[in-house]
C-alpha atoms as a PDB file:
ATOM      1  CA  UNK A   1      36.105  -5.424   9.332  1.00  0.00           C
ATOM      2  CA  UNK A   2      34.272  -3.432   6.521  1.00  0.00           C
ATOM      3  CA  UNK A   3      31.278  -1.119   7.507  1.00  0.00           C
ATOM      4  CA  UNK A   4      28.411  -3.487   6.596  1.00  0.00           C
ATOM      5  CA  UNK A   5      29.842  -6.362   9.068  1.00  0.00           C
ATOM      6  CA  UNK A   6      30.195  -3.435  11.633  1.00  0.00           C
ATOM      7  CA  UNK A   7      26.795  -2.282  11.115  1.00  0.00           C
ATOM      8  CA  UNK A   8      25.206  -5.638  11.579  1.00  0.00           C
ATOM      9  CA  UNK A   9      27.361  -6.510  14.449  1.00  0.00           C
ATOM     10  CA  UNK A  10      26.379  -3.525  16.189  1.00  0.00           C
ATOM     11  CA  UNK A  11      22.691  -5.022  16.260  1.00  0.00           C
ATOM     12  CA  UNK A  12      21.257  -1.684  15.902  1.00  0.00           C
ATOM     13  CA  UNK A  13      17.155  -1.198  15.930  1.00  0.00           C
ATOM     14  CA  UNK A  14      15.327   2.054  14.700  1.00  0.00           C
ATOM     15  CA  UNK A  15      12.169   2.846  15.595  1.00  0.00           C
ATOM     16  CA  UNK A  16      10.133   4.956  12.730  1.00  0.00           C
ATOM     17  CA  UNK A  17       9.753   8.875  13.940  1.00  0.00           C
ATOM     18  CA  UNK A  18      12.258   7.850  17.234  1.00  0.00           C
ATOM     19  CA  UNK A  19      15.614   9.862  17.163  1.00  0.00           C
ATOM     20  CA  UNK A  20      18.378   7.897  16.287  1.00  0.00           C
ATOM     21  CA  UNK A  21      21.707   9.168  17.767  1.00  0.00           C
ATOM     22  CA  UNK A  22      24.522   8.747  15.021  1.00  0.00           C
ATOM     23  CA  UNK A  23      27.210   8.865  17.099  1.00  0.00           C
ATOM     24  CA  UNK A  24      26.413   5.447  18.840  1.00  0.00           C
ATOM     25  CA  UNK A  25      26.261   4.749  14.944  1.00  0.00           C
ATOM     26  CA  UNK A  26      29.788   5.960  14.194  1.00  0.00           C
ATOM     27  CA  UNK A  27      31.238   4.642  17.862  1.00  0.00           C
ATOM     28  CA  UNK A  28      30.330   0.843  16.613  1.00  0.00           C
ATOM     29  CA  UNK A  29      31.001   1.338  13.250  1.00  0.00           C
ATOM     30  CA  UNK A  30      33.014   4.865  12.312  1.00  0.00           C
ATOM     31  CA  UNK A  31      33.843   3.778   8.516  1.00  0.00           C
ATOM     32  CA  UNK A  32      29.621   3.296   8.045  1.00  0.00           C
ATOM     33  CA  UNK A  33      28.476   6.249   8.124  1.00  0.00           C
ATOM     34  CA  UNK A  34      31.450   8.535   6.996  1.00  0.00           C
ATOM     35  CA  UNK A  35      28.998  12.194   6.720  1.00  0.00           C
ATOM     36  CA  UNK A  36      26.962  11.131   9.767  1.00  0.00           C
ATOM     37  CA  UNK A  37      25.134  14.121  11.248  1.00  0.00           C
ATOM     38  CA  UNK A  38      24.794  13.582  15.360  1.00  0.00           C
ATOM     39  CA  UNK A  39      21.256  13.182  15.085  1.00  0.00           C
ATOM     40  CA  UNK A  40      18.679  12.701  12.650  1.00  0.00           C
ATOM     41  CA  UNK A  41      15.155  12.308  13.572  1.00  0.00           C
ATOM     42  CA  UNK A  42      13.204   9.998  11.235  1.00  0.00           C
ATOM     43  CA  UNK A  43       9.978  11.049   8.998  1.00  0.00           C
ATOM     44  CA  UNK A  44       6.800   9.075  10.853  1.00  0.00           C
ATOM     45  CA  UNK A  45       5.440   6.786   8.513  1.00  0.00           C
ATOM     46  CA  UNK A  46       2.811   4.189   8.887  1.00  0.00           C
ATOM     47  CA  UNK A  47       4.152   1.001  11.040  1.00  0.00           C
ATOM     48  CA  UNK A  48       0.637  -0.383  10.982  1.00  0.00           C
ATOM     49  CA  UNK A  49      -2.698   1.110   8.938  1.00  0.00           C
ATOM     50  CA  UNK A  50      -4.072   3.865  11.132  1.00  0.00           C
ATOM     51  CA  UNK A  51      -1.090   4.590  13.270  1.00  0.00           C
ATOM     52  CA  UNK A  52       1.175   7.297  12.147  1.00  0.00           C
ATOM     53  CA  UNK A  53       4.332   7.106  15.517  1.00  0.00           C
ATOM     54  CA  UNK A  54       2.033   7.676  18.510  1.00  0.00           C
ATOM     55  CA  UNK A  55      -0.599   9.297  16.647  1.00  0.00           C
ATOM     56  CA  UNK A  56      -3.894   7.530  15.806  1.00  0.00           C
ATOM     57  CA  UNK A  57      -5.652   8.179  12.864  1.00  0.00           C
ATOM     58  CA  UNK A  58      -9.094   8.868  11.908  1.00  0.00           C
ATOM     59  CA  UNK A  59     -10.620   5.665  10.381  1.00  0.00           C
ATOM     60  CA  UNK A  60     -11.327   7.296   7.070  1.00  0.00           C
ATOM     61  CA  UNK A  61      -7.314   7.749   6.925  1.00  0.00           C
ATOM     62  CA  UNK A  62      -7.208   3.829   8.112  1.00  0.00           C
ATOM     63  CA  UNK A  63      -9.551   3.207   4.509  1.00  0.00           C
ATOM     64  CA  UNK A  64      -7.865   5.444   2.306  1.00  0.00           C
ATOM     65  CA  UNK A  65      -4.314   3.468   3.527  1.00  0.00           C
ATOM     66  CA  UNK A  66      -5.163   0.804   2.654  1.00  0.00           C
ATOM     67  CA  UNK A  67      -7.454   1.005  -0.395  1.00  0.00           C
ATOM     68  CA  UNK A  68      -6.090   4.516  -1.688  1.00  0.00           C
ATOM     69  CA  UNK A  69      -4.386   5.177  -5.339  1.00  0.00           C
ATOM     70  CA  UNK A  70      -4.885   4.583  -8.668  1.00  0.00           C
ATOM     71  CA  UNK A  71      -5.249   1.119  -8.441  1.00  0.00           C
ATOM     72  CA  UNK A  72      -6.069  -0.782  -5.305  1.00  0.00           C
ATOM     73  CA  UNK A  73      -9.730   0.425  -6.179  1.00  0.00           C
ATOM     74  CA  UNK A  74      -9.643  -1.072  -9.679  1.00  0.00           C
ATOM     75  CA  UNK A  75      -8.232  -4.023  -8.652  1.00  0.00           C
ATOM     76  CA  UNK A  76     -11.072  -5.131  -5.886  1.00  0.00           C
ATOM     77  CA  UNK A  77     -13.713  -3.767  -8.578  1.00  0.00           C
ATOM     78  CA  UNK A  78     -12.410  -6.762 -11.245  1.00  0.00           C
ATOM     79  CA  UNK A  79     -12.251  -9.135  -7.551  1.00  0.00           C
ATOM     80  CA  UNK A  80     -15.927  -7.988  -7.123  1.00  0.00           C
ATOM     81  CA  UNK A  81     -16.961  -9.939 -10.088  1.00  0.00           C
ATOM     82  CA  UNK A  82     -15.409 -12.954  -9.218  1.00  0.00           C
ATOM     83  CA  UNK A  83     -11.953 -14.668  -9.097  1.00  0.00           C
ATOM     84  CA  UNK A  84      -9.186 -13.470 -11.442  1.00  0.00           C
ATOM     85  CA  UNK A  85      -5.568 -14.607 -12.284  1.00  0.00           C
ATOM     86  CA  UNK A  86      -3.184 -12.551 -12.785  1.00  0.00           C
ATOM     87  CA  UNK A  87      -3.052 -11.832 -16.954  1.00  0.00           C
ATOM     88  CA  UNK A  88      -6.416 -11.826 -16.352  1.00  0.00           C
ATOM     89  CA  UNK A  89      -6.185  -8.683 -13.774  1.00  0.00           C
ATOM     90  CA  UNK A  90      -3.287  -6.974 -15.900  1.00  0.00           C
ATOM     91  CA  UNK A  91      -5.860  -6.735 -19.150  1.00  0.00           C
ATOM     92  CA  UNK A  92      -8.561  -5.616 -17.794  1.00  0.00           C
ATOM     93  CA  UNK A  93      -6.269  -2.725 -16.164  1.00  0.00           C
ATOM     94  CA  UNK A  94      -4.964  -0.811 -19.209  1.00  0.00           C
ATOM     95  CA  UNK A  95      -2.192   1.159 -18.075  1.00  0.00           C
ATOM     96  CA  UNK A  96      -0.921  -0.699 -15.445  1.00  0.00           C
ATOM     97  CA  UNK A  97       2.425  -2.523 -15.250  1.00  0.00           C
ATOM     98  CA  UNK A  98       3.004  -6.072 -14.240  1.00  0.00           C
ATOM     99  CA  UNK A  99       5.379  -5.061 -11.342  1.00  0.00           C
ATOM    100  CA  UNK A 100       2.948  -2.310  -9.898  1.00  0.00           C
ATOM    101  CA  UNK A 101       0.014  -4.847 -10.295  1.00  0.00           C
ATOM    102  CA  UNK A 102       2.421  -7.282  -8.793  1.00  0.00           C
ATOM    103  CA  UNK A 103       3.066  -4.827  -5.868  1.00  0.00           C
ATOM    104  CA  UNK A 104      -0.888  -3.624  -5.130  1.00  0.00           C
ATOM    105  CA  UNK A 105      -2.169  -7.143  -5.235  1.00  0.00           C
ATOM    106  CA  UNK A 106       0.530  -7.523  -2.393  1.00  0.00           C
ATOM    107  CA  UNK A 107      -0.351  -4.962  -0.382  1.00  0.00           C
ATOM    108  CA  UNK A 108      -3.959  -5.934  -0.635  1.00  0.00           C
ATOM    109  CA  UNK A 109      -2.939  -9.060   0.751  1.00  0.00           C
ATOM    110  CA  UNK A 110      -1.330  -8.406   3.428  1.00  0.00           C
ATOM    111  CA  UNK A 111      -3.879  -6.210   4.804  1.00  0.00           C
ATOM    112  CA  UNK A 112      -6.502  -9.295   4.359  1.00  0.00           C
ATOM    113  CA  UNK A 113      -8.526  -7.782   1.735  1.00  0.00           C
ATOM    114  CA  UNK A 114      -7.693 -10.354  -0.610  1.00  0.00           C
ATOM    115  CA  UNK A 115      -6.849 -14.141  -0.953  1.00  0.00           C
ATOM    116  CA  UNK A 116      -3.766 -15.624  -3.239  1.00  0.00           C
ATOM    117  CA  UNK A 117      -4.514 -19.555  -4.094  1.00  0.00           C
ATOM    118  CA  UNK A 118      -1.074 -21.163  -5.484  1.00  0.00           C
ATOM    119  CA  UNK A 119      -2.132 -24.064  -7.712  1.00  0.00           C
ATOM    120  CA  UNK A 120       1.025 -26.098  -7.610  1.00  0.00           C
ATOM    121  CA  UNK A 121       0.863 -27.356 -10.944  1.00  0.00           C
ATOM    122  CA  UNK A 122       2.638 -26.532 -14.329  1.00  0.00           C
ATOM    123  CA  UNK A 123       2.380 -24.205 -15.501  1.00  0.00           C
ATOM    124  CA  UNK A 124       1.982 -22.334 -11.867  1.00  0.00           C
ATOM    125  CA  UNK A 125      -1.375 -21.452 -11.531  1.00  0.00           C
ATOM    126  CA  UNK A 126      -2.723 -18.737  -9.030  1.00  0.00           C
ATOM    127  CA  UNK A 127      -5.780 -17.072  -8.659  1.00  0.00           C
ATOM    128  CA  UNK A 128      -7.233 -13.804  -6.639  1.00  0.00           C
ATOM    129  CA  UNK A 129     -10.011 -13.565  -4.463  1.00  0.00           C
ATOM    130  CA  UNK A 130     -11.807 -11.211  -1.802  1.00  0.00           C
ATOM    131  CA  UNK A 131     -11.525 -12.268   1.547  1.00  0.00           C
ATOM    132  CA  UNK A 132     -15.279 -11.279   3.802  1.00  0.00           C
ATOM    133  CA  UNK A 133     -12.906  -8.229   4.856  1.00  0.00           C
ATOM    134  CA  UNK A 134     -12.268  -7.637   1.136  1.00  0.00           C
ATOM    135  CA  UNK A 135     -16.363  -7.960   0.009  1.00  0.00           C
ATOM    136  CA  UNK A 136     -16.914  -5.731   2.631  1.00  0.00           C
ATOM    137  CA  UNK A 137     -15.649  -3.208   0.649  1.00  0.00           C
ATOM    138  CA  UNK A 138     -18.115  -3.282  -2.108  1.00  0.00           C
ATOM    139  CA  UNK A 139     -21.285  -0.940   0.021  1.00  0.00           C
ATOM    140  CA  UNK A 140     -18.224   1.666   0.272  1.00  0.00           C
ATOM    141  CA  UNK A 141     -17.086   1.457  -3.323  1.00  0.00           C
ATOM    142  CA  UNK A 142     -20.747   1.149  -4.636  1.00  0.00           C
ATOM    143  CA  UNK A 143     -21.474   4.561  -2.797  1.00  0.00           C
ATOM    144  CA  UNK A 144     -18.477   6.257  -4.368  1.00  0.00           C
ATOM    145  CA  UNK A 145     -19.601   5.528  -7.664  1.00  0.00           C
ATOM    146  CA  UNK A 146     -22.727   6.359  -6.857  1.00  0.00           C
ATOM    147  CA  UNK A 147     -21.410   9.787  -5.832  1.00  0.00           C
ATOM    148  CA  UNK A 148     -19.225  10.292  -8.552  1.00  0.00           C
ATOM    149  CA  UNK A 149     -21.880   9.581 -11.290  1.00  0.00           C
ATOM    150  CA  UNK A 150     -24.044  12.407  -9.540  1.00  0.00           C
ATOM    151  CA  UNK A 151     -21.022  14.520  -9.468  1.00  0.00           C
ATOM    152  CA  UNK A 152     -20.833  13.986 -13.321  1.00  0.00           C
ATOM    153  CA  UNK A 153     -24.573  14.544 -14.020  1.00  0.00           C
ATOM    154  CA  UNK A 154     -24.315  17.944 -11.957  1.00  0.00           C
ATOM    155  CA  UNK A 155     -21.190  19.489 -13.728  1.00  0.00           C
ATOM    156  CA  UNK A 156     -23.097  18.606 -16.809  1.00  0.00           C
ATOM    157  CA  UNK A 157     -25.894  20.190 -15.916  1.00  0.00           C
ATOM    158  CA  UNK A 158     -23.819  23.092 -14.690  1.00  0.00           C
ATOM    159  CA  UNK A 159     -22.128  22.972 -18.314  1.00  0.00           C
ATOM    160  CA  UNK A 160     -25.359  22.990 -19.971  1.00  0.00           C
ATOM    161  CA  UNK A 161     -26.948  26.277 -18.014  1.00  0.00           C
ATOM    162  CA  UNK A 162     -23.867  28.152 -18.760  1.00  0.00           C
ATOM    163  CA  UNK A 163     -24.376  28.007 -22.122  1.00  0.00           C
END
């Protein structure tokens, strides 16, 4: 029996940020984990958007989960005027490659911020959308531009009285 079919056969479940005891590990499978320290505890990481292990998070933190980076903000800003397909989502963000837009507009979806409609036709068709959750959005992004463009006009002015 090779280490993989051990592994699996030991029907072994890890909890994010629990301990996990590698010598159970290496008792139902010793060839799987050959430099197995005892015990390794795990990194928390998000299981679900605003819980870090058994810590809640603010609700700011829950926002900036799920619409943080470069490009989840970018993305709903082209979904605010209207539905896009995909090409039509990659031009309008230069810079961005197919497999990361591929990968936000996932992420997007699964927290219900946006909607994916399959045409089944050929060739495949499929378009984006916001969901209500997803428009709700567009207040909060409307008053970080706002803030930004007064954040711009006051380091100009800065600029200019430094001169």
């Amino acid at each position: 029996m090779d280490a993989i079919d051990a592994l699996s056969k030991a029907e072994i479940s890890v909890e994010i940020g629990a301990e996990v005891n590698a010598e159970v590990l290496l008792q139902s499978a010793p060839d799987a984990l050959p430099n197995a320290v005892p015990t390794t505890t795990l990194p928390p990481t998000v299981t679900t958007p605003g819980i870090y292990g058994d810590r809640l998070t603010c609700a700011v933190e829950t926002t900036l989960d799920i619409i943080g980076g470069r490009w989840k903000v970018l993305i709903l800003h082209e979904l605010f005027q209207g539905v896009r397909r995909f090409n039509e989502l990659h031009r309008a963000l230069h810079g961005i490659t197919q497999k990361m837009l591929t990968q936000q507009l996932r992420e997007l979806q699964e927290h219900g911020i946006i909607h994916r409609e399959v045409y089944l036709q050929v060739p495949p068709k499929v378009e984006y959308s916001l969901t209500d959750l997803g428009r709700s959005l567009e207040p909060i992004l409307d008053a970080m531009h706002h803030w930004g463009v007064r954040y711009q006009e006051s380091l100009r002015a800065q600029g200019e009285s430094d001169r």
